[in-house]
Structures are given as structure tokens and as C-alpha cells.
Protein backbone atom coordinates (compact mmCIF):
# COMPACT_ATOMS: atom_id res chain seq x y z
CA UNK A 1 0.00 0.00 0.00
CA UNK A 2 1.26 3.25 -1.13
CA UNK A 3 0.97 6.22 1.92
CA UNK A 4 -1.06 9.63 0.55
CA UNK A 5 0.12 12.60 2.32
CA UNK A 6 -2.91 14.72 2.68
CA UNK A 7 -2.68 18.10 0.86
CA UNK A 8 -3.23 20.11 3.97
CA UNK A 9 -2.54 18.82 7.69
CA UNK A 10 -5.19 20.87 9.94
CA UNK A 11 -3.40 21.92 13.15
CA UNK A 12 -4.69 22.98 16.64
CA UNK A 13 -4.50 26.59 17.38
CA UNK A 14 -1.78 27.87 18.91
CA UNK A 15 -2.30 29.88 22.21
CA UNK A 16 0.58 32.55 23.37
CA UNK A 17 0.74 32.83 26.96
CA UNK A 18 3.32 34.56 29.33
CA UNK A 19 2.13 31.98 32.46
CA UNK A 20 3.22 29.02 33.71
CA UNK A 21 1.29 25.86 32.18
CA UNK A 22 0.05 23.20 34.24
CA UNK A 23 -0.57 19.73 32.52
CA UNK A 24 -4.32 20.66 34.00
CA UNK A 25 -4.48 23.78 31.56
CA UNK A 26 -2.81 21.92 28.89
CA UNK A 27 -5.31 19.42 28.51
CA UNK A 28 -8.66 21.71 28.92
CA UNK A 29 -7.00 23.75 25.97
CA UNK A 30 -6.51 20.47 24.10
CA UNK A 31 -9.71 19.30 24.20
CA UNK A 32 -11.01 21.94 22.27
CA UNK A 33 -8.15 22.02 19.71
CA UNK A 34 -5.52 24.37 21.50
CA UNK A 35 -2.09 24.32 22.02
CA UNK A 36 -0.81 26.91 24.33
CA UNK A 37 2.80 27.75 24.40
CA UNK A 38 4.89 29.81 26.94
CA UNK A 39 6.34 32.73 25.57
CA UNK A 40 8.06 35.60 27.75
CA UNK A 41 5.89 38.60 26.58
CA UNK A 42 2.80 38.91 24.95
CA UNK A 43 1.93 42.67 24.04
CA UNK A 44 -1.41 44.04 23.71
CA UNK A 45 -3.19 43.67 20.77
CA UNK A 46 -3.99 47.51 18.94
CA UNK A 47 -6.22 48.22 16.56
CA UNK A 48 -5.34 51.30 14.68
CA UNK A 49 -7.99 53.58 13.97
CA UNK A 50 -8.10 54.78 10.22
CA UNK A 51 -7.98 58.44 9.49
CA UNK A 52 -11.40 59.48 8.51
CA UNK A 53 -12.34 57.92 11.92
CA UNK A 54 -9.89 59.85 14.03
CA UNK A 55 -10.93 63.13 12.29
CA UNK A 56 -14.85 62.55 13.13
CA UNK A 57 -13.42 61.90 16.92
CA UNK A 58 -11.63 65.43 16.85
CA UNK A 59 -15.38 66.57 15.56
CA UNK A 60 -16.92 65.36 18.83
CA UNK A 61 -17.40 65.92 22.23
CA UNK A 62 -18.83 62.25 23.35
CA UNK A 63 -17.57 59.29 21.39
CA UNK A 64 -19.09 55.78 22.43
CA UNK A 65 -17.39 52.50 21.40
CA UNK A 66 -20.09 49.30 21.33
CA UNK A 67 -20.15 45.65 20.54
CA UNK A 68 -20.63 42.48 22.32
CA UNK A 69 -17.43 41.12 24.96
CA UNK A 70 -14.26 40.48 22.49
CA UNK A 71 -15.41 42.31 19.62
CA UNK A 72 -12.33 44.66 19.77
CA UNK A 73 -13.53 47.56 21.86
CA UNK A 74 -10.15 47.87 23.77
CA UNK A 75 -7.76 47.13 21.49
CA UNK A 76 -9.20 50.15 19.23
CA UNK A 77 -9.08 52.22 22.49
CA UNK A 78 -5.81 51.39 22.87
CA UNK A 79 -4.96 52.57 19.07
CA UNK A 80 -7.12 55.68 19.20
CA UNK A 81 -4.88 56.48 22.50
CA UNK A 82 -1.69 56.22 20.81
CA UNK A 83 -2.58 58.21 17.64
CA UNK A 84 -4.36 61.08 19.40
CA UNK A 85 -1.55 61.67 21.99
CA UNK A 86 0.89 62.48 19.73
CA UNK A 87 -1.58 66.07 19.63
CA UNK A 88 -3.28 65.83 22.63
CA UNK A 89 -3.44 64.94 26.20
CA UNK A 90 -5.03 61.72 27.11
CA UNK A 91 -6.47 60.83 30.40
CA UNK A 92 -7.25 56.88 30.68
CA UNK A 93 -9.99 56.56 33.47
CA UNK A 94 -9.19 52.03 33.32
CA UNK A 95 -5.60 52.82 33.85
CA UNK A 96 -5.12 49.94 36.64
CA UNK A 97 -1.50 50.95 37.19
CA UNK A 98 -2.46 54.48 38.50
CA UNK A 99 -1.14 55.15 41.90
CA UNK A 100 -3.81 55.79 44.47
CA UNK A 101 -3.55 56.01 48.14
CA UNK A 102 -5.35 52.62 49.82
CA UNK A 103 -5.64 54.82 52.96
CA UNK A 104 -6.60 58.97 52.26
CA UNK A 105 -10.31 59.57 51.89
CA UNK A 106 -11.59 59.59 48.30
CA UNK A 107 -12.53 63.50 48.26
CA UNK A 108 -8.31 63.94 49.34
CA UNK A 109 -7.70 62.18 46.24
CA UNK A 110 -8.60 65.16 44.32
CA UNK A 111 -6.68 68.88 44.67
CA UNK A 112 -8.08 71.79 44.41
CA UNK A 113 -11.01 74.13 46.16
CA UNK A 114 -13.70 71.57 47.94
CA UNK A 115 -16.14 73.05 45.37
CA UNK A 116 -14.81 71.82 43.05
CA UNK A 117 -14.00 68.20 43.92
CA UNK A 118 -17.90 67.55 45.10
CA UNK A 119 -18.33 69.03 41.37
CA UNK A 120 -16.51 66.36 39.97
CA UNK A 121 -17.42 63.89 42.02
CA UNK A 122 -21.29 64.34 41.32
CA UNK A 123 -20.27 64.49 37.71
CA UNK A 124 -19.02 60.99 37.93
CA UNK A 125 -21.58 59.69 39.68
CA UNK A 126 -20.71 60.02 43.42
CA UNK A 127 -22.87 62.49 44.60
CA UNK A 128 -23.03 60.55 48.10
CA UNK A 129 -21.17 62.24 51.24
CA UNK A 130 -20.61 58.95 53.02
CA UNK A 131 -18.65 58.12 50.59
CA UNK A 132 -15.95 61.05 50.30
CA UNK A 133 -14.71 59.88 53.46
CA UNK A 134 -13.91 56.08 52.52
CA UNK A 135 -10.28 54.79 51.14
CA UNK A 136 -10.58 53.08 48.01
CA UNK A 137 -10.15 49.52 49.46
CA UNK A 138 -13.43 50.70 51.39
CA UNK A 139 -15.45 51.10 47.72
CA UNK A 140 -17.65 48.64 45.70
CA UNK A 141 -16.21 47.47 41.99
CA UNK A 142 -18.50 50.12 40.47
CA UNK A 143 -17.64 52.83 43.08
CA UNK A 144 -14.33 52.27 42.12
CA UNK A 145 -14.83 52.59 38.83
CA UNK A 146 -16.91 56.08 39.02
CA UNK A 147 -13.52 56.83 41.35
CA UNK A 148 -10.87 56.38 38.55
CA UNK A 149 -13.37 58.28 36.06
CA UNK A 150 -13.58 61.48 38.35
CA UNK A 151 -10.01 61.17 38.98
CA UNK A 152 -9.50 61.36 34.87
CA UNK A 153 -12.26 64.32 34.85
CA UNK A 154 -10.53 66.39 37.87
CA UNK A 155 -6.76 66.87 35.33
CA UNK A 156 -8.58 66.98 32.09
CA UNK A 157 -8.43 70.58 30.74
CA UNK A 158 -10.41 72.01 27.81
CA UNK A 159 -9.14 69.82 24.37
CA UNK A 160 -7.89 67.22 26.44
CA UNK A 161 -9.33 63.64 25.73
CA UNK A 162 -10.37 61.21 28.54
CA UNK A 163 -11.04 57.47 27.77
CA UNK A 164 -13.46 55.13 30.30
CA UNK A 165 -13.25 51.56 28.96
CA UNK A 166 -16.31 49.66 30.62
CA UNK A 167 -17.97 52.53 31.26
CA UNK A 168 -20.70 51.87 33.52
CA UNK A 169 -20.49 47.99 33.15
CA UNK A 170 -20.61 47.52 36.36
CA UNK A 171 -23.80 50.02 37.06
CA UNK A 172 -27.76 49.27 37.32
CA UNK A 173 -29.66 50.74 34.57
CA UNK A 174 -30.97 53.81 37.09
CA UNK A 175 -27.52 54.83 37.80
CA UNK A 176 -25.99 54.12 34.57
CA UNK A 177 -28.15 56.41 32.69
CA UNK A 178 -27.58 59.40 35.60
CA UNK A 179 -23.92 59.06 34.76
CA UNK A 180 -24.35 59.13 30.94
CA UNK A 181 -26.75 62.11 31.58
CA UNK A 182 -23.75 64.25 33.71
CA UNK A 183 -21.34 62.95 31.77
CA UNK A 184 -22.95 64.17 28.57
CA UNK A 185 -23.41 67.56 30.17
CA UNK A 186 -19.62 67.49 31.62
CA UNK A 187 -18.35 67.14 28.28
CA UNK A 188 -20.62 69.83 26.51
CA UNK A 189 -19.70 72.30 29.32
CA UNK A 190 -15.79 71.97 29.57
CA UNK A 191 -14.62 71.22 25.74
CA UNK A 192 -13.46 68.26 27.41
CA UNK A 193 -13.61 65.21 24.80
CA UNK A 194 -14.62 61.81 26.13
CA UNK A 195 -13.99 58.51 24.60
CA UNK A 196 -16.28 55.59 26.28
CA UNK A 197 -16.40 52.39 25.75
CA UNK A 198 -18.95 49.36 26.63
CA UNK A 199 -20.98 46.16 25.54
CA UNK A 200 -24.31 46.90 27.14
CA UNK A 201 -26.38 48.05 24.43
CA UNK A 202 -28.74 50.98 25.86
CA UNK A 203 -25.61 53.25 26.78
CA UNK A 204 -26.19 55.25 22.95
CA UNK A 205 -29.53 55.72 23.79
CA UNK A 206 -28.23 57.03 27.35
CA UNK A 207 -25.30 59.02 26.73
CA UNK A 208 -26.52 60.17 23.00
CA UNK A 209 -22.77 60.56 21.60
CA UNK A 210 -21.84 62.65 18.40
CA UNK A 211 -20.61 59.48 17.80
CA UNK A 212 -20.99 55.72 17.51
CA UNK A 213 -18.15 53.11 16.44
CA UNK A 214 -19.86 49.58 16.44
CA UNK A 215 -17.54 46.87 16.79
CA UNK A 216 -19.97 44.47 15.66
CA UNK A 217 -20.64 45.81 12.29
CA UNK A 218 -17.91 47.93 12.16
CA UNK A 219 -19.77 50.95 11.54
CA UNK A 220 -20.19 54.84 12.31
CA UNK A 221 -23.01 56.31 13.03
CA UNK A 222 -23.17 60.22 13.80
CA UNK A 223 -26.68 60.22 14.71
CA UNK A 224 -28.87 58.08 17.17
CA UNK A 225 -31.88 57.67 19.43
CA UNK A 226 -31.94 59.50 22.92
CA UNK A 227 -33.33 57.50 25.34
CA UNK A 228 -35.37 60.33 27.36
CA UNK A 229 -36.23 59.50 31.01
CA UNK A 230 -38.01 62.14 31.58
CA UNK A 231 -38.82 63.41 35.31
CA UNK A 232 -42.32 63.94 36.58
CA UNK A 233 -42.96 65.97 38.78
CA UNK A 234 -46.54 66.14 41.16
CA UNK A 235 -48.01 66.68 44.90
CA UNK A 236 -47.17 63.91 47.08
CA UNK A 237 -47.86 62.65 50.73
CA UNK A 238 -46.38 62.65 53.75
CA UNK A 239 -45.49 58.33 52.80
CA UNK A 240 -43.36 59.87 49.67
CA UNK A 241 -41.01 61.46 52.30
CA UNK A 242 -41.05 59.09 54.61
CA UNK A 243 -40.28 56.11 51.91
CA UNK A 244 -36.48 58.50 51.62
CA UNK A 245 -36.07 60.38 54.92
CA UNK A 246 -33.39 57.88 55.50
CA UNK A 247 -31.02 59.32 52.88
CA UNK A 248 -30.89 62.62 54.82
CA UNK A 249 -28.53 62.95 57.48
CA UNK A 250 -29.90 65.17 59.82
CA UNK A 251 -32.22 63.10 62.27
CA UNK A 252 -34.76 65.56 62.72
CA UNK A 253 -38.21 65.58 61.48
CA UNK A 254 -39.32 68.58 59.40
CA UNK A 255 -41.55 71.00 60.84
CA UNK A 256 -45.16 70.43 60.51
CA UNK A 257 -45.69 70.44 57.16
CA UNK A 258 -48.07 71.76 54.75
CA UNK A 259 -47.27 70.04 51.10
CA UNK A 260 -45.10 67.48 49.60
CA UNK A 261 -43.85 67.10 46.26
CA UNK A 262 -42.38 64.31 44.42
CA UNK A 263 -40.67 63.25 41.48
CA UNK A 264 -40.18 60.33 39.82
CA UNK A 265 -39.23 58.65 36.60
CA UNK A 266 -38.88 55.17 34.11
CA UNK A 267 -36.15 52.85 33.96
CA UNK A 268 -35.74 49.76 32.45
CA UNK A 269 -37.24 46.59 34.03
CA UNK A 270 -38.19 48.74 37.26
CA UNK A 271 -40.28 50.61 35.69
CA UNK A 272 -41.37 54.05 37.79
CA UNK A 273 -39.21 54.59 40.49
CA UNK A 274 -39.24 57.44 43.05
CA UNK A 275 -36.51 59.74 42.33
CA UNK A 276 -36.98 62.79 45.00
CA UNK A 277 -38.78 65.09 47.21
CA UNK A 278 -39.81 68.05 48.33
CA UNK A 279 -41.06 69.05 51.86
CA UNK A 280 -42.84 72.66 52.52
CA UNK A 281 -43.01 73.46 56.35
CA UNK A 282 -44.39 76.57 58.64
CA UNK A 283 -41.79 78.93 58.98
CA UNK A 284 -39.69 79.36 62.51
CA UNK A 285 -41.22 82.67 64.01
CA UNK A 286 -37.59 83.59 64.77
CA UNK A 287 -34.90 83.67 62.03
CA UNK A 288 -32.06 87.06 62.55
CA UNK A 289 -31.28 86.93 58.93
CA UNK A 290 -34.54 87.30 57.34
CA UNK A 291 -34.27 91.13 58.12
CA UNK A 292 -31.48 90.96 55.58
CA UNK A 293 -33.68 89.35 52.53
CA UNK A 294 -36.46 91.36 53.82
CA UNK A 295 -35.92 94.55 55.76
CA UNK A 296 -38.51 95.61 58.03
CA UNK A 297 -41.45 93.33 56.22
CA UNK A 298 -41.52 90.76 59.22
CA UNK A 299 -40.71 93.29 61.60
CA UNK A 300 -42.63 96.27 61.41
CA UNK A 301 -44.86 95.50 64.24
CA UNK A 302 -45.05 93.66 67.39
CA UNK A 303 -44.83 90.02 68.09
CA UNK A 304 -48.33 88.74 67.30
CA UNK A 305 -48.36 91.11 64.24
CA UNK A 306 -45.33 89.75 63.20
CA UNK A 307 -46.16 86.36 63.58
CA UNK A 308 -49.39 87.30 61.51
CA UNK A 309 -47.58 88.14 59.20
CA UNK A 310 -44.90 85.48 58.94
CA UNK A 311 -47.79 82.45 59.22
CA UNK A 312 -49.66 84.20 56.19
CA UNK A 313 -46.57 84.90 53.81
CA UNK A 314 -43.79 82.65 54.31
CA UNK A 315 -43.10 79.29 53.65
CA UNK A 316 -40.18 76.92 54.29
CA UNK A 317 -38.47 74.43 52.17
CA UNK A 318 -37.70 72.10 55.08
CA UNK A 319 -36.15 69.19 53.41
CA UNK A 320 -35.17 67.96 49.58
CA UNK A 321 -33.52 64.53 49.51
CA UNK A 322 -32.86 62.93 46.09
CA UNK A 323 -32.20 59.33 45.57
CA UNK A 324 -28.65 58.10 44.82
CA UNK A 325 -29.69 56.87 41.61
CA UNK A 326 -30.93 60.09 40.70
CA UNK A 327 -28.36 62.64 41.56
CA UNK A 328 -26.57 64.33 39.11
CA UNK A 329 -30.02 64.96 37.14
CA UNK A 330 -30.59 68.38 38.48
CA UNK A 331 -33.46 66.58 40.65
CA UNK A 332 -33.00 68.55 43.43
CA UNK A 333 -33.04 72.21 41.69
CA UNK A 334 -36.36 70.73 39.70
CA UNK A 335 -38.06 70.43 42.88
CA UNK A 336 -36.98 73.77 44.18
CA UNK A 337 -37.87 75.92 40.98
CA UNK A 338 -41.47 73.72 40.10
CA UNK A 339 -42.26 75.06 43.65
CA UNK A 340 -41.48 78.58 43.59
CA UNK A 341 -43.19 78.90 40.33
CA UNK A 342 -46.38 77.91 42.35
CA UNK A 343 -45.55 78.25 46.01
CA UNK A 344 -48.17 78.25 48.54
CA UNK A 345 -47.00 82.12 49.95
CA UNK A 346 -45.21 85.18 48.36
CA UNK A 347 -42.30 84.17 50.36
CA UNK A 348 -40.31 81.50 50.69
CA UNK A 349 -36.97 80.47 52.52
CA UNK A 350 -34.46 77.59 53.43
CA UNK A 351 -31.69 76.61 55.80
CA UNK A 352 -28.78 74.56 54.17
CA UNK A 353 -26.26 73.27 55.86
CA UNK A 354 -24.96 72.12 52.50
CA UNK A 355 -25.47 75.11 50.85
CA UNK A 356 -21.91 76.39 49.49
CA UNK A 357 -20.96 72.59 48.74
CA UNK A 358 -24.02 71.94 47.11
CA UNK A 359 -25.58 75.18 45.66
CA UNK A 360 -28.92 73.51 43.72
CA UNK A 361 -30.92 76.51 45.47
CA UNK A 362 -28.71 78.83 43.78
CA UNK A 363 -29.52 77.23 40.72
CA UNK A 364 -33.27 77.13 40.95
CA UNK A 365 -33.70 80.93 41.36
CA UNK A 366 -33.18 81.35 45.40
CA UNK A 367 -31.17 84.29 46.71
CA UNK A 368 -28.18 82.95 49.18
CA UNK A 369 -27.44 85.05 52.15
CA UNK A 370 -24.31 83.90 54.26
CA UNK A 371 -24.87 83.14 57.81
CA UNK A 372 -22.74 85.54 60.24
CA UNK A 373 -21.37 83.01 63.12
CA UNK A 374 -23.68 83.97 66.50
CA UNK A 375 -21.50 85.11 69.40
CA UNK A 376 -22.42 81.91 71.15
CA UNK A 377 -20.77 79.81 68.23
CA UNK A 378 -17.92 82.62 68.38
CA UNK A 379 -17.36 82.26 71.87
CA UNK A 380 -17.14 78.32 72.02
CA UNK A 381 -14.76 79.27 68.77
CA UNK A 382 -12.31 81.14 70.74
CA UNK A 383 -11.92 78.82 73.83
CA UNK A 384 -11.14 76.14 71.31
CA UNK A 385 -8.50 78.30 69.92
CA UNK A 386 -7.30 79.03 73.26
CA UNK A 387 -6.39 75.37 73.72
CA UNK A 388 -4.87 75.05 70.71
CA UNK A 389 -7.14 72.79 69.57
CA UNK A 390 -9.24 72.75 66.17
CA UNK A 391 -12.84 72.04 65.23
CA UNK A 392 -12.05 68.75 63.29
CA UNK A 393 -9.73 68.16 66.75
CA UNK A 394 -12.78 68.64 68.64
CA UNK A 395 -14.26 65.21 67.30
CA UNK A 396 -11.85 62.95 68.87
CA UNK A 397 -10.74 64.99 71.71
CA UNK A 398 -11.40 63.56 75.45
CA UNK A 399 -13.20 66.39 76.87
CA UNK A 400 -11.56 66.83 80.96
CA UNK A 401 -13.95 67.28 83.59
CA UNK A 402 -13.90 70.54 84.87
CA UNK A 403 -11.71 72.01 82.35
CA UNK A 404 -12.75 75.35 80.26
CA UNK A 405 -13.61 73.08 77.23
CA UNK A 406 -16.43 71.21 79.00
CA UNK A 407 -17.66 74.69 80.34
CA UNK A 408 -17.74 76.06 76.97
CA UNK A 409 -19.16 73.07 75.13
CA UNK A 410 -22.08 72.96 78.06
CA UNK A 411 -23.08 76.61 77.27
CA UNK A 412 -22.89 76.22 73.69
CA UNK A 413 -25.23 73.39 74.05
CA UNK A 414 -27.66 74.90 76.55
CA UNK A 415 -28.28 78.13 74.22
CA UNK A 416 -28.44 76.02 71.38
CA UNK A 417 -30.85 73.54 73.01
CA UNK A 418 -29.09 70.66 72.36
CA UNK A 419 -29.32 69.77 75.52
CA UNK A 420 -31.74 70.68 78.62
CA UNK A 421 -31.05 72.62 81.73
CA UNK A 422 -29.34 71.10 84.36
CA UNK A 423 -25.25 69.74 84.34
CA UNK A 424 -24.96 66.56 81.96
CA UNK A 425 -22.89 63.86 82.76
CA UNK A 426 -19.50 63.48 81.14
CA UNK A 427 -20.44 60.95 78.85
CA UNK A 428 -23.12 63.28 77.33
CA UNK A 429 -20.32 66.10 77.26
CA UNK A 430 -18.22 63.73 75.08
CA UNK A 431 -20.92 62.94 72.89
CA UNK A 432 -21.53 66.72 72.22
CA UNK A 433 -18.17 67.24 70.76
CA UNK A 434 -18.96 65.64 66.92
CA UNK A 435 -22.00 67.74 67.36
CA UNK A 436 -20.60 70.84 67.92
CA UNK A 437 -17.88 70.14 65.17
CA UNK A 438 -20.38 68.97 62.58
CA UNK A 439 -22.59 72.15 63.13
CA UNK A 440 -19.37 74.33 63.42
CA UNK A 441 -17.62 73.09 60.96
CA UNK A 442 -20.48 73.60 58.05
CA UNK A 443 -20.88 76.61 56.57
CA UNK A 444 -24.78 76.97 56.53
CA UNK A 445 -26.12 79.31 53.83
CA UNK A 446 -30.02 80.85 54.21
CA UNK A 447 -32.00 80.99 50.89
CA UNK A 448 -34.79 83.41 49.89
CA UNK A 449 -37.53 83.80 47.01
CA UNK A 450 -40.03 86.13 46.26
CA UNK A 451 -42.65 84.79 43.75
CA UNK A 452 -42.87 87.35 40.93
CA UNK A 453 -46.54 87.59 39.58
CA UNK A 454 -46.30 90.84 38.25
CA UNK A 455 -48.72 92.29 41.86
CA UNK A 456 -45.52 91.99 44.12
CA UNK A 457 -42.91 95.31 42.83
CA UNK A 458 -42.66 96.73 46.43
CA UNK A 459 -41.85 93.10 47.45
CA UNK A 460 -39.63 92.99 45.06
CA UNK A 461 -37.86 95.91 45.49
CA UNK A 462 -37.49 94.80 48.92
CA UNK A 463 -35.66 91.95 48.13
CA UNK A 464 -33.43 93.36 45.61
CA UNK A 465 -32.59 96.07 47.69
CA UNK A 466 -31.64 93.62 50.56
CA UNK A 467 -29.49 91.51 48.25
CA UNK A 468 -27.65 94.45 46.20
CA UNK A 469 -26.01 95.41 49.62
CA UNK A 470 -25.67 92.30 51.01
């Protein structure tokens, strides 16, 4: 018999791999017609983007890369990185070598005035204050992503490029589409180009890009759907507050309250969710800086004339809390200005303790009007001084019995009513200490509104008046 060499001899696949093989690995690859060989390197596969493609990237301000896991989304980040940072600066939010402290608190990852960092967190999805104070070991996968992403935001300058592989991967749909949403508005605001990439396929519809590279067709498309979910905003009850009071910090209740409102909007597969709201409250009868947003109006007469008079025209915005999925929407400023253009008085105020870190009253048409520190805060101020202490000192500080410290904080806390009459013990003096530096340390700002329906000019006036030489 005379052997026939076949024409062609059909060989396994060969595998590349920098590891170690075990005879385990060897034979799983084998049985599906792979050979893997050790090799010492094995360098990153780039696909290099062709010209017309980088100059419709240059034309954008949001560029989003799709197609299923393994279609090639990374390796053509990878070559739009290296041709575009020849001219520009590129910021890579994936970048798992970047050096980040496992210890500081995420918000002293970021330089800069606090303003600013709380603006860039938000942006990138971390508009929650318990979590400025966590290390990065202390975060969730996804938390950690939105972390490298703000981090890439915070050096970006106008014409720089940053690029998010996986962006949002690891997100629910709710959250996911309040990212795209800042994100979108980030980029259109700063000049700031971003480059995203992901498999799920609602992010175009989310982030609506001035571009789309599919992997899986290997396309571009310049134009595409917006997925809108739009936010609805009506009266609600008492129930819609109470179903979020536990995202606020304070502990207090509101005042007694005269109307809720609510928004809410659709996701995906949860369909309506409840996104924020908004509680209206009877005014405090006293409040020493309203004579500054309005000289003389509450004040003109004596006390049950001026408590008349504050019942009948003032409101106050007691509390807006906005669910974590929801922030960075402008949820909170939608509550705030659908109220005033309807409000239930000619007046209307609020107390923030947030205020200059979080300005969305600002935003929605309210007048700010810094607090001046009350002598009782000043004097508690300067005894802490005096022992050479500071406020964020204050929270860990043993407090000695006896000493001028425990004095101080025991006045400060009778005046304020934190505490009754009569002396505390000294395990209720220690426990006033984070109060006093939490209420110290904030910088409270009041808010005021005068509704405008064309019947109101000497109001007006008023309040113009007040805020021109404020």
C-alpha cells in the first residue's frame, strides 16, 4: 500500500501565553483544539484607527465604542490612544496601574477648592457624602470605577481627551443612565472630549454621543436615538417622604408640614421609580437673617403682628432629599424651581447646611445670604483656639472634667438647646463634641424667594434692595 500525504494537515490553534502551564491547563485547551505555548511577553493587541475615523473623533465631544465582549472595543481604544496623543493629552480613566492612596479619603484624592471636587465627584456619579470619606479599598467594583473616572475628569483641561473603557459595566440601569446624563453635560460644558467604551447596548440611547463606532458591524453612526427618562414631577404625601427620609442625614423631622412634592421617573425593568422630594413646612417665628432678605417686612410691628404676618406669607423648604440613583439629574433644583413657580406664599426660605458645597438653590432661582457666626458659636470658637485645639480636633478629643472646654461646650449646648437645663454627665459632654464640630464646621447658607406675579414690585424691590447690599 502506497501512503497519501494529505494536501493540507489541519493543526490545533496555537495559544501565546506569558504563564506558567500546568498539565491541568494543557489538557482543557486540548480538548477543544488548542495548544498553548509559553512565551516571555505577549503585548497588547492595537487596533489602529483609520484616518477618517480619528478626524470625526476630533469633531466630537462624546464618542461611544459598542459591541458584544471580544469584539475589539479595547484594542481600538488602545490605538485611538496612541494616535491622538501624539496632539493631545489623554487621560485613561481604566488605567489599573495608576497610583492611588489605599488609605486617604476619596474627596483627598482630588486637589483643588472643595467646590470643586464635590463638582466632579457628582459628575461621575458620586454624589453621596458617606462616601468622600472612605479609602478606596473601602469602595464597591462600580464605586471604584466612578472613582478612577472622576479622577480622569478632575486633570482633564479644555481639548484634552479622557477614555473610560467599561464605562458603567458595572452600574444598574438607574444609575448608569444618571452618569451618561452628567457625563454628557460634563463634556458639553468643559470642551473636554470623552472617549467611552462598553458592551451593554442601551448606553447610545443614554449618553446620545456625536458618535458611535460599532464593533460588531464595524460601523459609524453620527446620529442616534436619545433614550429620554423624563422626570415627573406632582403633589405627594407625607409616605413619599417618609419612603427617603433615611437618605438625609440630619435626624430631625421637618416641621409640621403643609405640602409634599415628588418626582419620579422610568427605567428599564423597574419601571417608575421614586426619584426625589420636596417638603414645605411653617416657617420658625424667629430667624435674625430674614431682616437681611427682607428689611422691616416681618418686623414692622409687634410680636403677634409679626407672627401674623410670617404664618400668612412665608413658607419653608424644610427638606429635599434625592435618591442616589438620581443625583446628578438636576433633581434637586427641579423640585426647588417647580415650587417657587407655584408656592403656597409670596415668600419662601431655606436653611442649608450644605449650601456652598451643594448650591442647587442657587440654581433654581433662590437668593443665598451667608450666615454671620452667632457670638455663642464665636465664643465656644475662641476657647477652642485658646487650647490650641481645632474644630475637626474637637471630634476625637477627650473632653476633661472641669476644664474650660467642657464649660464652653455645656453653654454652647444649653443656648443652642441641644441639651436641657441642668449639668450633663460626662459621657453626654463627650458625645456633644462631633455635634458641635459637625454644626461648626459647616458653613450653613439661608436661601430666599419672592414669587414674581407681576402684583408683588414693592416686594420685590425689597428683596433686591436687601441683596444688592448684602
Amino acid at each position: 500500500m502506497v501512503w497519501k500525504q494529505p494536501t493540507k494537515l489541519v493543526e490545533p490553534i496555537a495559544i501565546d501565553t506569558p504563564s506558567d502551564i500546568s498539565a491541568c491547563a494543557l489538557q482543557a485547551c486540548a480538548s477543544f483544539g488548542l495548544i498553548a505555548h509559553h512565551t516571555k511577553h505577549t503585548d497588547r493587541k492595537i487596533e489602529h484607527p483609520t484616518p477618517t475615523m480619528l478626524g470625526q473623533i476630533g469633531a466630537s465631544s462624546t464618542v461611544l465604542i459598542t459591541g458584544a465582549s471580544g469584539a475589539g472595543k479595547s484594542c481600538l481604544l488602545r490605538g485611538i490612544q496612541q494616535a491622538i496623543s501624539r496632539s493631545s493629552r489623554v487621560h485613561i480613566a481604566h488605567d489599573s496601574t495608576t497610583q492611588i492612596s489605599q488609605t486617604a479619603a476619596m474627596l483627598d484624592l482630588f486637589s483643588g477648592p472643595l467646590e470643586r471636587r464635590v463638582e466632579t465627584l457628582s459628575h461621575a456619579g458620586l454624589a453621596e457624602p458617606k462616601l468622600w470619606a472612605m479609602p478606596t479599598p473601602c469602595l464597591s467594583v462600580g464605586e471604584r470605577a466612578r472613582l478612577h473616572l472622576a479622577l480622569a475628569m478632575h486633570n482633564a483641561q479644555r481639548g484634552d481627551v479622557v477614555i473610560a473603557d467599561e464605562f458603567a459595566t458595572p452600574l444598574d440601569r438607574a444609575s448608569a443612565y444618571a452618569l451618561a446624563h452628567t457625563m454628557s453635560r460634563w463634556t458639553s460644558r468643559t470642551g473636554i472630549i470623552l472617549i467611552a467604551a462598553t458592551a451593554h447596548e442601551d448606553m447610545a440611547g443614554m449618553l446620545a454621543p456625536d458618535l458611535v463606532i460599532n464593533m460588531n458591524t464595524r460601523t459609524m453612526n453620527t446620529t442616534c436615538d436619545s433614550a429620554n427618562q423624563s422626570i415627573t414631577i406632582e403633589q405627594g404625601t407625607i409616605a413619599d417622604y417618609q419612603l427617603l427620609a433615611h437618605l438625609h442625614y440630619r435626624g430631625s423631622k421637618p416641621a409640621t408640614h403643609t405640602l409634599v412634592l415628588k418626582a419620579t421617573r422610568t427605567v428599564p425593568i423597574l419601571g417608575e421609580i421614586l426619584a426625589g422630594v420636596l417638603v414645605i413646612s411653617m416657617p420658625t417665628l424667629n430667624g435674625s437673617w430674614r431682616e437681611r432678605a427682607w428689611p422691616r417686612f416681618f418686623s414692622a410691628g409687634n410680636k403677634a403682628s409679626n407672627a401674623k404676618q410670617i404664618n400668612t406669607n412665608l413658607r419653608c423648604i424644610s427638606r429635599v432629599i434625592v435618591d442616589p440613583r438620581s443625583r446628578g439629574l438636576g433633581m434637586a433644583s427641579a423640585l426647588v424651581r417647580h415650587y417657587l413657580n407655584n408656592p403656597q406664599t409670596p415668600a419662601t426660605e431655606s436653611i442649608a447646611a450644605m449650601g456652598s458645597v451643594c448650591p442647587f438653590f442657587e440654581r433654581a432661582g433662590m437668593t443665598p445670604y451667608e450666615l454671620l457666626p452667632a457670638p455663642v458659636d464665636l465664643r465656644l470658637i475662641d476657647a477652642i483656639n485658646h487650647q490650641q485645639r481645632t474644630l475637626a480636633d474637637l471630634i476625637n478629643t477627650p473632653i476633661k472634667p472641669g476644664s474650660l472646654l467642657e464649660r464652653e461646650l455645656i453653654t454652647w449646648s444649653k443656648t443652642r438647646k441641644v441639651i436641657g437645663s441642668g449639668t450633663p454627665d460626662s459621657q453626654t459632654v463627650q458625645s456633644l463634641a462631633p455635634i458641635v464640630a459637625c454644626r461648626l464646621l459647616a458653613n450653613p447658607r439661608a436661601y430666599a424667594h419672592v414669587y414674581s406675579n407681576g402684583d408683588d414690585g414693592d416686594e420685590r424691590d425689597a428683596n433686591r434692595s436687601a441683596r444688592d447690599s448684602d
